[in-house]
Protein backbone atom coordinates (compact mmCIF):
# COMPACT_ATOMS: atom_id res chain seq x y z
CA UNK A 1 97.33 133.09 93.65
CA UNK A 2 98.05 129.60 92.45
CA UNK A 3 96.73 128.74 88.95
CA UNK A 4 97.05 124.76 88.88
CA UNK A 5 97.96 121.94 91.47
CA UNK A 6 100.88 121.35 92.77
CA UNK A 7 100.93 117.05 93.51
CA UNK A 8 103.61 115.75 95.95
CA UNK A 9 104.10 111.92 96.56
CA UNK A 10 105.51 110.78 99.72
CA UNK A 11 106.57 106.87 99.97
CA UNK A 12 108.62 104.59 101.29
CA UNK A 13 109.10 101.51 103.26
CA UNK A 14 105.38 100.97 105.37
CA UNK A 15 105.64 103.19 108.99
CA UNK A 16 108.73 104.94 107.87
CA UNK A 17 106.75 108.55 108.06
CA UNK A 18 104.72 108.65 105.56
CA UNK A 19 101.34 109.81 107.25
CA UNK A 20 103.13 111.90 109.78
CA UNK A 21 105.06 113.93 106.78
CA UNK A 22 101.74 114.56 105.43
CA UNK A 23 99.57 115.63 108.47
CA UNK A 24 102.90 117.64 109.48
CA UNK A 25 102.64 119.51 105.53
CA UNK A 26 98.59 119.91 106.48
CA UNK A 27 99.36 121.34 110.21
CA UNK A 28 101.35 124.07 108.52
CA UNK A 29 99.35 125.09 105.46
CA UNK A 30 95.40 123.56 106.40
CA UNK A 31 93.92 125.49 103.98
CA UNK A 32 95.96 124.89 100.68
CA UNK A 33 96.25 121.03 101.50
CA UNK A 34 94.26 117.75 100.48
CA UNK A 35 96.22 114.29 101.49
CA UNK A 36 94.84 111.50 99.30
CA UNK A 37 96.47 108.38 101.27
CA UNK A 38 96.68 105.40 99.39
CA UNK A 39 95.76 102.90 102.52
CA UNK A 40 92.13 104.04 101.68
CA UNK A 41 91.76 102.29 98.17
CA UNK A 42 92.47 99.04 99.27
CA UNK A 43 90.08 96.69 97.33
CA UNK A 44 86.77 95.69 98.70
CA UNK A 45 87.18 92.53 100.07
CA UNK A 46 83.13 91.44 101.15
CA UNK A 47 83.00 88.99 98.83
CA UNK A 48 85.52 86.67 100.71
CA UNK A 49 84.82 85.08 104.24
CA UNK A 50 87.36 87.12 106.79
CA UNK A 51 89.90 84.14 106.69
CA UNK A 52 90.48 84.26 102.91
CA UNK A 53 90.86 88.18 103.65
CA UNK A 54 93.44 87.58 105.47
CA UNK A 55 95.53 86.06 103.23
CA UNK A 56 95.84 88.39 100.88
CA UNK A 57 99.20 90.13 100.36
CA UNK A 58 98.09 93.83 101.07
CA UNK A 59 101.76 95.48 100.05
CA UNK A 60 101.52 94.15 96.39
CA UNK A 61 99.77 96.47 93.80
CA UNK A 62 97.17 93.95 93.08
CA UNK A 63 95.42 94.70 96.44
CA UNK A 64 94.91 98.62 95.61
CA UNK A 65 92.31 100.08 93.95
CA UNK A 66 94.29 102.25 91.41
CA UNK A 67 91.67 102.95 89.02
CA UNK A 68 89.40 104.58 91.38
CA UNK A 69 92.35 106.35 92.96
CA UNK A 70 93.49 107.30 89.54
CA UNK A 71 89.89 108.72 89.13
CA UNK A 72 89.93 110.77 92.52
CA UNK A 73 93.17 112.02 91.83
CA UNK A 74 91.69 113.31 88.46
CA UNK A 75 88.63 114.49 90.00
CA UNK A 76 90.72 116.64 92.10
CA UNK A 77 92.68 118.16 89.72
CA UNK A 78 89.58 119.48 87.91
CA UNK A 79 88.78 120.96 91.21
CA UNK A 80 85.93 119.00 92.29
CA UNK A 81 85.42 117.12 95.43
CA UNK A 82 85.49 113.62 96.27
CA UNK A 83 84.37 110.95 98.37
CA UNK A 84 87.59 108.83 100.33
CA UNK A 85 86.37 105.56 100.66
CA UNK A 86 86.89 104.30 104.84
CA UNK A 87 89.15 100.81 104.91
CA UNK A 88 88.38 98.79 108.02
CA UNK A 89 91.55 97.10 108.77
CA UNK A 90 90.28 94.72 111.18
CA UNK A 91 88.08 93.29 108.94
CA UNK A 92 90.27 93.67 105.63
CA UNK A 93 86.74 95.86 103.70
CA UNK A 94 85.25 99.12 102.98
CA UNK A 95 82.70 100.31 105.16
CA UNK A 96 79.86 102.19 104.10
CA UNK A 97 80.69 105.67 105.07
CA UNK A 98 83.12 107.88 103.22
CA UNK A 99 84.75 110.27 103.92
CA UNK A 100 84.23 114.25 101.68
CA UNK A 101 87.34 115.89 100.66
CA UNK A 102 87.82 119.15 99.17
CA UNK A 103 90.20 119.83 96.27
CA UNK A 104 92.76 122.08 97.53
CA UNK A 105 95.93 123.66 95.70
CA UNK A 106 98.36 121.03 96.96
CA UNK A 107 97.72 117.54 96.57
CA UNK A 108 99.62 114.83 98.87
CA UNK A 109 99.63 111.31 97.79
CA UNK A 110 100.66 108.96 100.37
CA UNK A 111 101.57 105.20 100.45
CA UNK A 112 103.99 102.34 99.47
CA UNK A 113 102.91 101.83 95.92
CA UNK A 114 101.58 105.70 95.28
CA UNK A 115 104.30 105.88 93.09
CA UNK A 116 104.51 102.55 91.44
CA UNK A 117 101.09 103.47 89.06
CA UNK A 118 102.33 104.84 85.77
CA UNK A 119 99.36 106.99 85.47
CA UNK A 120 99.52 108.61 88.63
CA UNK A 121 103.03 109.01 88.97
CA UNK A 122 103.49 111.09 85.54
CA UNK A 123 101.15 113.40 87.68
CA UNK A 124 103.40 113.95 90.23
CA UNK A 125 105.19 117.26 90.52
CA UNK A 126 107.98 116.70 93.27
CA UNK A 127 108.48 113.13 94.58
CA UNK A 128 109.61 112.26 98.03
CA UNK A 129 111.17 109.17 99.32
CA UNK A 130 111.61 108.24 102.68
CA UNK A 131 114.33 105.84 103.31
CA UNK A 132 114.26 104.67 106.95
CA UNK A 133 116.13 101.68 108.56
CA UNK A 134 113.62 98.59 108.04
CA UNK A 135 114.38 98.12 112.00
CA UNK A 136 112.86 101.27 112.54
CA UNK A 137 110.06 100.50 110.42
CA UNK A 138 109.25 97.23 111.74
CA UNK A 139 108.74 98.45 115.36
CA UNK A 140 106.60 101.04 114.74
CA UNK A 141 104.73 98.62 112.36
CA UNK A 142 104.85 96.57 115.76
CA UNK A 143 103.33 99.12 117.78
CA UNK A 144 100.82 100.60 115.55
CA UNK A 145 99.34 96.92 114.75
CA UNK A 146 99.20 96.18 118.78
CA UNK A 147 97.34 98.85 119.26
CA UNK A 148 95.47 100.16 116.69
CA UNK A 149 94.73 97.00 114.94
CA UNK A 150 94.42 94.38 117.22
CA UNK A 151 97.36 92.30 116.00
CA UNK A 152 99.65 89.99 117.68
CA UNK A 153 103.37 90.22 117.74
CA UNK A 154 104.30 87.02 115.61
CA UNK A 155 101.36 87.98 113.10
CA UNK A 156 103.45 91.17 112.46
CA UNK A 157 106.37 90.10 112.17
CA UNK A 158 105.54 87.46 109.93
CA UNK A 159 103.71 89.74 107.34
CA UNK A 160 106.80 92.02 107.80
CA UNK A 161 109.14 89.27 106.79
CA UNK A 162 106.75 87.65 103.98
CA UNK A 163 105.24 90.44 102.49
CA UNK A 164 106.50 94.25 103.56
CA UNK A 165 109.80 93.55 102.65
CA UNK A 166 109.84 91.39 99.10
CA UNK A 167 107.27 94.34 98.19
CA UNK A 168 109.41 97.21 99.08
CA UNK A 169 111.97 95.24 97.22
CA UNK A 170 110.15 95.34 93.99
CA UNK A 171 108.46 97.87 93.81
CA UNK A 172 108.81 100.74 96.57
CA UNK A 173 112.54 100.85 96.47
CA UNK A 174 113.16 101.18 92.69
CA UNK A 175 111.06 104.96 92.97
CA UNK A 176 113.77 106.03 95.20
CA UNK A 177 116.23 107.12 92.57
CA UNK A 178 113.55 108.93 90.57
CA UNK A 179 112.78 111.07 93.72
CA UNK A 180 113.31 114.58 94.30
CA UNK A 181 113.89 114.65 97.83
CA UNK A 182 114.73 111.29 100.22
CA UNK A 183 114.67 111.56 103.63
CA UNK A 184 116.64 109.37 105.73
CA UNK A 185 117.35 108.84 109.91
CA UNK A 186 119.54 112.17 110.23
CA UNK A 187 118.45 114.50 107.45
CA UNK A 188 114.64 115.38 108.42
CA UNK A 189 114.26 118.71 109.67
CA UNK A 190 116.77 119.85 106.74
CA UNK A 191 114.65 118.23 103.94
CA UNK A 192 111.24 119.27 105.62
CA UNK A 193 112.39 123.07 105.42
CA UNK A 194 113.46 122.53 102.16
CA UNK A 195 109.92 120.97 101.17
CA UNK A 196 108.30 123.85 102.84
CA UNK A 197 109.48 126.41 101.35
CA UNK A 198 108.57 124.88 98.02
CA UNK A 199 105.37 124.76 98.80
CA UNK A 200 105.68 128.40 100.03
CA UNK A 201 106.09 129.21 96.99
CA UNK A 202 104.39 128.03 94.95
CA UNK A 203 100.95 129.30 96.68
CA UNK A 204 102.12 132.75 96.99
């Protein structure tokens, strides 16, 4: 029976597998996992007319809301629950619903900058990096903004060019060296057995 929380941190380059490493952890083990993604802290933006929203350069740390994540992630460790706040991406604000999430034994942060927070990264017990071509990441960026978010091609490509990439740059990529496991275009299924079995373990 585990005796303390075991906190994994999965980042890298925006749509390079992030969410679907951490739904894929929570398919296999439902009842021992909590995923705290980082998307879902973005600061609440109602004081600004949707224009000036728009503008604002969501892959820089400024735009998250670590101290409230830092507080969840806390909150969780001391095995209470807490409330995910719900990010409308169209219109760049929280809404007013939230949504309840259990503390479980494991713990998976997600997100570009989940790592890039002093505080929450000296909380992290394994670290994973996913280092995926920024080709690859860019068209599924493509994809997922078409259709998901309502946004037109040049829009996304432009933010990719101005924003997702400088960001990365500074401060996504640096993490990679102080990671535990990196994933990259050929090595998945290897790594994700690997990270399995660690979590095997540790809940037996």
């Amino acid at each position: 029976m585990y005796r303390k929380k075991f906190i994994i941190s999965i980042t890298g380059m925006s749509c390079s597998g992030k969410t679907s490493l951490s739904n894929l952890i929570y398919s296999k083990y439902p009842n021992f996992t909590s995923i705290v993604p980082q998307d879902s802290y973005y600061n609440d933006l109602y004081h600004l007319n949707l224009s000036d929203r728009k503008k604002i350069n969501f892959d820089h740390p400024s735009s998250i809301d670590f101290k409230l994540l830092y507080s969840d992630i806390k909150k969780l460790l001391s095995n209470k629950s807490i409330k995910i706040p719900k990010y409308n991406f169209n219109e760049h604000r929280r809404e007013e619903t939230f949504i309840k999430l259990k503390s479980k034994p494991i713990i998976i942060l997600e997100g570009t900058l989940i790592n890039s927070f002093y505080f929450i990264n000296r909380l992290v017990n394994h670290k994973i990096f996913f280092d995926i071509d920024q080709k690859i990441c860019l068209n599924r960026r493509i994809l997922r903004d078409k259709s998901k978010r309502g946004r037109k091609f040049s829009s996304i490509v432009f933010q990719f060019q101005k924003d997702v990439i400088p960001m990365y740059n500074k401060y996504t990529l640096p993490q990679k060296d102080k990671s535990d496991t990196i994933i990259n275009n050929s090595n998945f299924d290897e790594k994700l057995k690997l990270i399995l079995n660690e979590i095997k373990k540790f809940i037996k």
